[in-house]
C-alpha atoms as a PDB file:
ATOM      1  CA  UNK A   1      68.073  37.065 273.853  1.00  0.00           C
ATOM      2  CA  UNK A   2      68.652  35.127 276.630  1.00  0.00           C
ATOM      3  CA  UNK A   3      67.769  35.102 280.418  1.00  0.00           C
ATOM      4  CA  UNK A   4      69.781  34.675 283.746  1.00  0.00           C
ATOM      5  CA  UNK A   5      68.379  34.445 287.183  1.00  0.00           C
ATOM      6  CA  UNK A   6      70.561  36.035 289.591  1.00  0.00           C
ATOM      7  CA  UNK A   7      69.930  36.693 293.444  1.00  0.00           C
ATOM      8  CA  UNK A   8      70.940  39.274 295.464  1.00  0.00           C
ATOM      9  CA  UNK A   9      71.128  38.764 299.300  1.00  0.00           C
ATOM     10  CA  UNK A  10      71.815  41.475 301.802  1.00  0.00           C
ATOM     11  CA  UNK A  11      74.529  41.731 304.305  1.00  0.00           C
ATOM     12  CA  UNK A  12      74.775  39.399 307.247  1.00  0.00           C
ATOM     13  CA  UNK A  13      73.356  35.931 308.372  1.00  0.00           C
ATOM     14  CA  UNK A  14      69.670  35.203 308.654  1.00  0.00           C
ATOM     15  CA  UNK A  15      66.882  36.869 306.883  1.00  0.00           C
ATOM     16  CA  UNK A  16      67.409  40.730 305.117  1.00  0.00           C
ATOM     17  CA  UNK A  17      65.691  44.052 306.386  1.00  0.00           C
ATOM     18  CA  UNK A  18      62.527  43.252 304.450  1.00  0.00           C
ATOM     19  CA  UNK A  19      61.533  43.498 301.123  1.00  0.00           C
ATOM     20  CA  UNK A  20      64.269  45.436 298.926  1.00  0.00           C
ATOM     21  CA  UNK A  21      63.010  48.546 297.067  1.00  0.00           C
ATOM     22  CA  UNK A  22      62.605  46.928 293.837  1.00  0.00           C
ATOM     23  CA  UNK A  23      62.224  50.253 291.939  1.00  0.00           C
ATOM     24  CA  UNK A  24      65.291  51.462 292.989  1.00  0.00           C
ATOM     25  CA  UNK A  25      67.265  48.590 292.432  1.00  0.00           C
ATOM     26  CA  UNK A  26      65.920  48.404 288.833  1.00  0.00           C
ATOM     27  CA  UNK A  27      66.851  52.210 288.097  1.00  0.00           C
ATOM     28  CA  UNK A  28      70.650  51.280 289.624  1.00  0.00           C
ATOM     29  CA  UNK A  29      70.917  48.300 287.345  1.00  0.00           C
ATOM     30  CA  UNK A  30      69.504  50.137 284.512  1.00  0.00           C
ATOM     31  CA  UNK A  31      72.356  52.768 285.078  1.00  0.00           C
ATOM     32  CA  UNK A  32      75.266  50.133 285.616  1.00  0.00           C
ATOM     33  CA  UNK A  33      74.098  48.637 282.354  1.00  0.00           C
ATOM     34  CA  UNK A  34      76.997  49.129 279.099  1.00  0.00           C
ATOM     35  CA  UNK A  35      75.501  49.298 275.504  1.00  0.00           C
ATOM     36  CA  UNK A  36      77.618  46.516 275.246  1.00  0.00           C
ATOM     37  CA  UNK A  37      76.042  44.716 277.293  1.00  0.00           C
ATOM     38  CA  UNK A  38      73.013  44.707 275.740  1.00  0.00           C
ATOM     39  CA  UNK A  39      70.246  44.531 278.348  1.00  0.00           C
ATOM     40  CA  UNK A  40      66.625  44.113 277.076  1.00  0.00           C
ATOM     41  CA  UNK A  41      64.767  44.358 279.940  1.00  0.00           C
ATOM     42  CA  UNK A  42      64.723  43.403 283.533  1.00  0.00           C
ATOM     43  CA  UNK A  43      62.372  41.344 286.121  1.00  0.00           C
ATOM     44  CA  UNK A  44      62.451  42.178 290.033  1.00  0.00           C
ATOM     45  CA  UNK A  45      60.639  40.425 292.637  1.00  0.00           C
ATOM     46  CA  UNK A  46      61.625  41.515 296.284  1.00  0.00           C
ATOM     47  CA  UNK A  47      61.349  39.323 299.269  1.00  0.00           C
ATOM     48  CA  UNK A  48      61.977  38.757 303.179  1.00  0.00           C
ATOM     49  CA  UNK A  49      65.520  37.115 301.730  1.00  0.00           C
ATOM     50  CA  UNK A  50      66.883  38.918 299.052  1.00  0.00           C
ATOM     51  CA  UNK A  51      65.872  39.756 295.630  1.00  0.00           C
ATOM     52  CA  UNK A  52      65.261  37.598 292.728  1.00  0.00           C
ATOM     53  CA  UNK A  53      66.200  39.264 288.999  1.00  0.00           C
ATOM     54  CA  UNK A  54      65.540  37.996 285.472  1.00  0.00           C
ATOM     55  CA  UNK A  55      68.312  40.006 283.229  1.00  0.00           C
ATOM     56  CA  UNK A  56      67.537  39.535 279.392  1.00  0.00           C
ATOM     57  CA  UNK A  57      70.561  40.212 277.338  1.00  0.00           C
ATOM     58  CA  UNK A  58      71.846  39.375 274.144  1.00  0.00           C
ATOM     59  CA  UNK A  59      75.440  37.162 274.164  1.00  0.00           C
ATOM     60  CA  UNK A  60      78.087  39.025 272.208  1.00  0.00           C
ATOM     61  CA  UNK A  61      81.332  37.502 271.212  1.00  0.00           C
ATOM     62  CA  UNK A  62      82.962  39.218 273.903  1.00  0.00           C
ATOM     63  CA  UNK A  63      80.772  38.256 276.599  1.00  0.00           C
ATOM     64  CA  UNK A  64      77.901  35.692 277.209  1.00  0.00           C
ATOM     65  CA  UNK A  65      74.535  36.407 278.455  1.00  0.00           C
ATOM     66  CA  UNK A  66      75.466  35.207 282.060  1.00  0.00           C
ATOM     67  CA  UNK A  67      78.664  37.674 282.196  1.00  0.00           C
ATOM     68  CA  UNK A  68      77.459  40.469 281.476  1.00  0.00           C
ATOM     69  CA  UNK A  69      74.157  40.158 283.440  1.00  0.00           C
ATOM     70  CA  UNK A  70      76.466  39.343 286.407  1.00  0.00           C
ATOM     71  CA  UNK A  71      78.996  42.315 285.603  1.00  0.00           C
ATOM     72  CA  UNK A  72      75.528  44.544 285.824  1.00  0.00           C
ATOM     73  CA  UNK A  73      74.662  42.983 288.872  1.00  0.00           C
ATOM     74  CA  UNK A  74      78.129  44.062 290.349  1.00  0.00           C
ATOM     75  CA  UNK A  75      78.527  47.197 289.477  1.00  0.00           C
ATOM     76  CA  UNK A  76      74.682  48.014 290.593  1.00  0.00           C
ATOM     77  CA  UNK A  77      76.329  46.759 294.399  1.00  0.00           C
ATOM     78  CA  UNK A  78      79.523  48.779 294.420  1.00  0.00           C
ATOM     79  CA  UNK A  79      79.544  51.794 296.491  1.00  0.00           C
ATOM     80  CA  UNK A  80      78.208  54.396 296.837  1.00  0.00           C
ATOM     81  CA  UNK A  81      75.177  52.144 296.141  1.00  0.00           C
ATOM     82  CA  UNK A  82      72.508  52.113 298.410  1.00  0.00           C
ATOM     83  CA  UNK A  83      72.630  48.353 297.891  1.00  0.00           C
ATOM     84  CA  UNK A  84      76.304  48.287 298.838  1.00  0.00           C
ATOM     85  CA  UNK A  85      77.230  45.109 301.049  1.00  0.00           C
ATOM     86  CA  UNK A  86      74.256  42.958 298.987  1.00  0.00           C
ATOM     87  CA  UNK A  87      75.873  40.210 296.639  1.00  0.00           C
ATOM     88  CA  UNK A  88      75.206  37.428 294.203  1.00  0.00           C
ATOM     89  CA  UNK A  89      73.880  34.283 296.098  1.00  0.00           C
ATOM     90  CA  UNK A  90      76.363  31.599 295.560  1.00  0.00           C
ATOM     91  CA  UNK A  91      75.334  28.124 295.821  1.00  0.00           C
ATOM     92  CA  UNK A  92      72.028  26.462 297.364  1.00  0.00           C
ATOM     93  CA  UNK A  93      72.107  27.832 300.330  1.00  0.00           C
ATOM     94  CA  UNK A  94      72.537  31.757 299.806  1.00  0.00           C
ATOM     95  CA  UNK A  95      69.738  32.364 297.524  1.00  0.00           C
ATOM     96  CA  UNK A  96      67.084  35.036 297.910  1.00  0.00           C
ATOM     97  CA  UNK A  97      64.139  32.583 297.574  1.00  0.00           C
ATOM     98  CA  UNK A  98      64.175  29.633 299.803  1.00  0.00           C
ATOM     99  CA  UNK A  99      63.937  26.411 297.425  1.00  0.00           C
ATOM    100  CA  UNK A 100      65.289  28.149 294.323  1.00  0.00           C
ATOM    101  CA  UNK A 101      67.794  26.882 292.106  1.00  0.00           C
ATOM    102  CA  UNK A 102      71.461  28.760 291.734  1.00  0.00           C
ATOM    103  CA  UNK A 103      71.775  31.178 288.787  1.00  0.00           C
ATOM    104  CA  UNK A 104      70.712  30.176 285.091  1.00  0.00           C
ATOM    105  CA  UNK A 105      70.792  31.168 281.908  1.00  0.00           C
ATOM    106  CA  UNK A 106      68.608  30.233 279.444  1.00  0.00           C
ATOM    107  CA  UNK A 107      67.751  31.238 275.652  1.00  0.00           C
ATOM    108  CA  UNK A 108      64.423  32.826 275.001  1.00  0.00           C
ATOM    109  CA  UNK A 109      62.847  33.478 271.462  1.00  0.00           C
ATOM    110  CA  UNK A 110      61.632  36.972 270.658  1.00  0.00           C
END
C-alpha cells in the first residue's frame, strides 16, 4: 500500500471560501474510486487554502499508486461535482497548505 499527498485548491487567486466540507469531499472520492484502483482508505484535512488528502492505494501493473490516486482526485472534480472548478495544486506555489511540499508518494507497510 502506498500513500500520495495530493492538494486540492479552489477556483480563483488568493485564499478559498473557507474550509472545504471534508465529509463530502471524502464520500465524492469514495464514489469516483474504480476497484481497480484499489483505494484503502483516505485522509482529509480542510483548510483556509484548499484541502490536503492522503490516498492509500495499492500499485497495480496497470497503474501506480500516484495515477490512480490522481485519476480519483479528477474524476471527484468533474462536473456536476460540487467541487467542480477545484484542481490538483501544481508546483510550490499552488498548494493547499502554505509551506507544504508538491505531491508524494510513498510506500507504507501494513
Amino acid at each position: 500500500m502506498e500513500l500520495t499527498l495530493v492538494s486540492l485548491v479552489p477556483p480563483g487567486t488568493g485564499p478559498g471560501p473557507g474550509p472545504a466540507d471534508g465529509g463530502r469531499l471524502l464520500r465524492l472520492l469514495w464514489g469516483a474510486a474504480r476497484p481497480e484502483e484499489r483505494l484503502e482508505h483516505i485522509s482529509v484535512r480542510s483548510g483556509p487554502h484548499g484541502v490536503d488528502l492522503g490516498l492509500f492505494t495499492v500499485a497495480t501493473p496497470a497503474t501506480t499508486a500516484a495515477e490512480a490516486a490522481h485519476a480519483i482526485c479528477r474524476r471527484a472534480l468533474a462536473p456536476p461535482s460540487p467541487f467542480h472548478g477545484w484542481h490538483l495544486a501544481t508546483g510550490s506555489t499552488g498548494l493547499a497548505r502554505p509551506g507544504a511540499t508538491t505531491t508524494t508518494t510513498t510506500t507504507t507497510t501494513t
